[in-house]
Protein backbone atom coordinates (compact mmCIF):
# COMPACT_ATOMS: atom_id res chain seq x y z
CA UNK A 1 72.45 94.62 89.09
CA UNK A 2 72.94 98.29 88.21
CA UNK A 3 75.41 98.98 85.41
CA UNK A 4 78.39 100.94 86.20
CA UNK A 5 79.04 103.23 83.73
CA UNK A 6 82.40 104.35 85.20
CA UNK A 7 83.68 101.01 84.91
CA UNK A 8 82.18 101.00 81.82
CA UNK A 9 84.35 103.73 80.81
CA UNK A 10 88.40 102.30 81.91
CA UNK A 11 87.86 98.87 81.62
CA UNK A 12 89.39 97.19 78.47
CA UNK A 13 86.72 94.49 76.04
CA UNK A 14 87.92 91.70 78.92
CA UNK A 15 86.83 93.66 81.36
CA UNK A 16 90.26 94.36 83.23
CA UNK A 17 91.55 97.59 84.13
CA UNK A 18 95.57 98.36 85.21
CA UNK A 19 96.32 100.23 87.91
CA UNK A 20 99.69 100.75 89.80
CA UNK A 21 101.39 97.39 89.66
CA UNK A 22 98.31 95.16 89.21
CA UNK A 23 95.87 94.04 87.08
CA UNK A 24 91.88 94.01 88.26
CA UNK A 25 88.64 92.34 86.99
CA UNK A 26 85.67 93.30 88.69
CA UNK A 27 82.72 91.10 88.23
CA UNK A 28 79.50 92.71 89.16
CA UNK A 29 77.55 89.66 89.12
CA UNK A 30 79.17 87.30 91.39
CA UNK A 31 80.10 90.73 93.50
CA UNK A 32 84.36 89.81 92.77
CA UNK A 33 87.40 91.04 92.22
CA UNK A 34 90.04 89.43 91.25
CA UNK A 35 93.29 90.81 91.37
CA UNK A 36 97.09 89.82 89.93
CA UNK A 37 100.37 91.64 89.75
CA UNK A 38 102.32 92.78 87.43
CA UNK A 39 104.99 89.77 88.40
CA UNK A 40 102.14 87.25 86.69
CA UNK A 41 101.64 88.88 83.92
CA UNK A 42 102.07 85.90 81.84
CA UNK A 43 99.49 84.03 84.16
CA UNK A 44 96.52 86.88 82.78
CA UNK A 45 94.42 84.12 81.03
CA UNK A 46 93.88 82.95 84.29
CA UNK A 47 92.59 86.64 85.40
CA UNK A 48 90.14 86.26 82.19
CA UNK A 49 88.66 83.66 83.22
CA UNK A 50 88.69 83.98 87.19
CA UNK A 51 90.67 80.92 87.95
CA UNK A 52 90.62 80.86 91.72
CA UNK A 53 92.78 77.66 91.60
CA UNK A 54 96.01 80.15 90.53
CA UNK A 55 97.20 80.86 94.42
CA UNK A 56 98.67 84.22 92.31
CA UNK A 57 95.35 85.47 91.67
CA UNK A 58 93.90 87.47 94.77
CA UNK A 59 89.99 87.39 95.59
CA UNK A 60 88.12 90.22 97.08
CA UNK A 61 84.54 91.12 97.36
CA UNK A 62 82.88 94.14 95.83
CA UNK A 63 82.01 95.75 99.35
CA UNK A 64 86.00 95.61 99.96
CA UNK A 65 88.11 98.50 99.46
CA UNK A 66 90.40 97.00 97.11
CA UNK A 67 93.05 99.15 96.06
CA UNK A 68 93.70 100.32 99.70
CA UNK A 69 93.52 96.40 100.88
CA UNK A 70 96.32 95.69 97.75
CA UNK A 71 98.84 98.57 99.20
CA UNK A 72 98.05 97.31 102.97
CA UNK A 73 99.96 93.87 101.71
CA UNK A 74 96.28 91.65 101.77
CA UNK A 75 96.56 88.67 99.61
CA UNK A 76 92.38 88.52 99.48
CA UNK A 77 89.42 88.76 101.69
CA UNK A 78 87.67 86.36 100.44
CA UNK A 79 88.44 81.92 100.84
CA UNK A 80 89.90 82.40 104.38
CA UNK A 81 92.19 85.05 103.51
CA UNK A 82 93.04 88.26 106.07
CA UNK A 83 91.65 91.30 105.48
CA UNK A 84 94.65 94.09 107.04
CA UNK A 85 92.81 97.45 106.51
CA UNK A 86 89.81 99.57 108.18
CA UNK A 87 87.32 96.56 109.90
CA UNK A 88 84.16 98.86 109.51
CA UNK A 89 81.32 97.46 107.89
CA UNK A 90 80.61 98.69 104.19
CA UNK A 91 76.68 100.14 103.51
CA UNK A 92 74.66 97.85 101.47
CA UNK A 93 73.66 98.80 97.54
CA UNK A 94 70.73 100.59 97.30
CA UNK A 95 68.10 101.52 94.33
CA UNK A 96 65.14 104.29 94.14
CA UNK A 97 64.28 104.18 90.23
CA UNK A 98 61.10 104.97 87.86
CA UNK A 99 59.28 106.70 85.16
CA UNK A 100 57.62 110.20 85.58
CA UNK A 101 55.46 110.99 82.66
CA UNK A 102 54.87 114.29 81.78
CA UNK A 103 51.14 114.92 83.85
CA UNK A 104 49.22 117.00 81.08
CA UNK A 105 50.20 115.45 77.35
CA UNK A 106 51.88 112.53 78.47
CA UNK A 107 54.19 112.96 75.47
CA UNK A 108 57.42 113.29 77.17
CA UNK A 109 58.56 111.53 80.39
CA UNK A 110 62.08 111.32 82.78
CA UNK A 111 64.02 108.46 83.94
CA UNK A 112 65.52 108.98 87.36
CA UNK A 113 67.48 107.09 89.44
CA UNK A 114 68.89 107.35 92.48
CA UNK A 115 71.85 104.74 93.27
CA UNK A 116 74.81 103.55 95.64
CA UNK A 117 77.30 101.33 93.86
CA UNK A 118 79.89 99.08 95.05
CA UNK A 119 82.30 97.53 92.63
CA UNK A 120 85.74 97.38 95.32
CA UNK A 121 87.80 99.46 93.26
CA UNK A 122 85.01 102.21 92.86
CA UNK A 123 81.96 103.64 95.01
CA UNK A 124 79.91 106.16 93.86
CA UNK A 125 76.54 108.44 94.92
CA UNK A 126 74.23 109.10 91.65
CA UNK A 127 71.78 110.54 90.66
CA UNK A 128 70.50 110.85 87.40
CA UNK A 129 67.00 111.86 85.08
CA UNK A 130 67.43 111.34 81.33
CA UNK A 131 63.95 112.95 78.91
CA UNK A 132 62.57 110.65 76.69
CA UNK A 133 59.76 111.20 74.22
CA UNK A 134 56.91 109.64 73.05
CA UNK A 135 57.40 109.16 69.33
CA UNK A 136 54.55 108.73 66.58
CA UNK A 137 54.84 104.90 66.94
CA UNK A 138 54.34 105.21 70.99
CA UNK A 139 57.96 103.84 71.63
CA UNK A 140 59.39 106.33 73.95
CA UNK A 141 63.01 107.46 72.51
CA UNK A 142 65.80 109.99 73.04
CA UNK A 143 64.55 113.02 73.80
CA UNK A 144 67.37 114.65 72.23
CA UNK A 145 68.90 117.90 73.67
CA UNK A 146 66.70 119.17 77.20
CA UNK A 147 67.30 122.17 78.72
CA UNK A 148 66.89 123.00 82.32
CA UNK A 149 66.94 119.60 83.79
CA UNK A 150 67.28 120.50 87.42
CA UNK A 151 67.96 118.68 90.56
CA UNK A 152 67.29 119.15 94.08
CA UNK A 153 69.26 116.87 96.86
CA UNK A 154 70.28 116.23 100.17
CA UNK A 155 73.05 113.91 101.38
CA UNK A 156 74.82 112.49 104.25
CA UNK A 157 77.62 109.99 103.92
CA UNK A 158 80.39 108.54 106.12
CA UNK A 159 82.88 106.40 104.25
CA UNK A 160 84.41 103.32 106.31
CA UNK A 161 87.44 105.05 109.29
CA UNK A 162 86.51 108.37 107.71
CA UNK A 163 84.05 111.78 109.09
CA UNK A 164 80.78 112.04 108.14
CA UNK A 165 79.85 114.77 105.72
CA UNK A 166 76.29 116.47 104.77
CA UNK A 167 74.81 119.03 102.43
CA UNK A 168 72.23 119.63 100.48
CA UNK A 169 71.33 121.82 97.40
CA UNK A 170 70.29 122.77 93.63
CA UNK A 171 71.90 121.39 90.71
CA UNK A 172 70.96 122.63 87.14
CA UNK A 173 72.46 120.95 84.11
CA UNK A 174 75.21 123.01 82.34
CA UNK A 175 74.62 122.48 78.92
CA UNK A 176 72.22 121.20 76.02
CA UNK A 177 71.67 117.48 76.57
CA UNK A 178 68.71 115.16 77.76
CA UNK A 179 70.58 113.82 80.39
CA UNK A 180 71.65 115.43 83.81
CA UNK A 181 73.41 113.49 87.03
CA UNK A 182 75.28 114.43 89.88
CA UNK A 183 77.24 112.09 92.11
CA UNK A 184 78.21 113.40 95.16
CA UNK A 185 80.63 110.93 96.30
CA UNK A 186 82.95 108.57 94.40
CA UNK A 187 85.97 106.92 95.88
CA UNK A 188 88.10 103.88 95.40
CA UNK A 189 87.08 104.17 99.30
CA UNK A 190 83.45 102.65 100.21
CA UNK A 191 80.52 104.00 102.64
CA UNK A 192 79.92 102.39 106.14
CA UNK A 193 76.54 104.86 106.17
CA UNK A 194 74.23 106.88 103.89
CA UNK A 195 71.60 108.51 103.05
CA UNK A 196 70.81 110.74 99.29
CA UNK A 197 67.42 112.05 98.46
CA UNK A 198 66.89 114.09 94.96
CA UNK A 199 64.02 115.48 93.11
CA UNK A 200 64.21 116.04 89.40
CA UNK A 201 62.71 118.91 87.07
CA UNK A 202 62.88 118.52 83.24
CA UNK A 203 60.49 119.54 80.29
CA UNK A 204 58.77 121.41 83.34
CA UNK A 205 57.41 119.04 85.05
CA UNK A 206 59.15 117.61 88.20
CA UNK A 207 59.33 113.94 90.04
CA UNK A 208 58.87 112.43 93.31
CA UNK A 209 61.47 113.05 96.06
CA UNK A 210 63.91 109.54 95.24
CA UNK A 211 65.30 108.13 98.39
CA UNK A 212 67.81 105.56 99.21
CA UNK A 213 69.68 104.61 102.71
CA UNK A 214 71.43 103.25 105.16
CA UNK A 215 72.41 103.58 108.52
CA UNK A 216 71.10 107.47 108.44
């Protein structure tokens, strides 16, 4: 399953982040999240290790929209539990990834991605190249600072009870690094329907056209 770096970035070394009055753990590989106030805090070994046995601990999925399900009063989606908010469907996770190598010298080469992710208390549009280089060993590394990584995309989205929205465009990197991304949607609020193509440039050479749906 795709990494989340956001996650990556608030979650504490047991993976749990605070927010409001609650605590959440969001487990990418069995697609859960388990959820427990503030009131339990003495009960958060049992968030640790996901004991679903604790009726304090609340279960959702990943395709739920958790923090808006937690204010609506829903106790969990998931082991027969009521789900209270918006009853559209949530878009599936989708992947367009691969290589390009630099056509003439082969020496340097991007790694692009195009991604929906779904972890219930974040959703996010990306798109991303990173230049790596072919060193004198032929291990391809860090291709340190790139400039003029460019990207072109269009994009159509319509998260769950809310208007669709579409636009398309140019990105170019704003500074000296070898990686570029641009996410055009992230919410706490997931996608019924989408659709975001890109095209990267970098080192002067540019990519395929990435593409990854659904429901447009």
């Amino acid at each position: 399953m795709e990494s989340n770096e956001f996650l990556s970035s608030i979650l504490n070394e047991d993976g749990i982040e605070i927010i409001g009055d609650h605590y959440y753990k969001v487990n990418l590989g069995s697609e859960r999240v388990f959820v427990l106030s503030d009131d339990f805090a003495n009960e958060i070994e049992d968030l640790k290790k996901e004991k679903t046995t604790n009726e304090n601990l609340l279960v959702f999925s990943t395709n739920d929209d958790v923090l808006y399900l937690i204010d609506e009063g829903s106790k969990g989606t998931l082991n027969g539990r009521t789900e209270l908010f918006c009853r559209k469907s949530g878009a599936r996770e989708d992947k367009d990834n691969s290589f390009v190598v630099e056509p003439v010298y082969g020496d340097y080469r991007q790694d692009n991605k195009v991604v929906y992710q779904k972890a219930g208390i974040y959703f996010s549009l990306q798109a991303k190249t990173k230049m790596q280089y072919k060193s004198l060993t032929g291990l391809w590394v860090d291709a340190g600072v790139t400039n003029n990584q460019v990207l072109n995309y269009y994009v159509k989205f319509e998260p769950k009870c809310r208007s669709i929205s579409e636009h398309s465009g140019t990105r170019s990197d704003d500074g000296p690094s070898n990686a570029f991304n641009y996410r055009p949607y992230e919410s706490a609020r997931g996608l019924h329907k989408y659709r975001y193509e890109a095209d990267f440039s970098g080192q002067g050479f540019w990519s395929r056209k990435y593409r990854i749906f659904d429901g447009f």
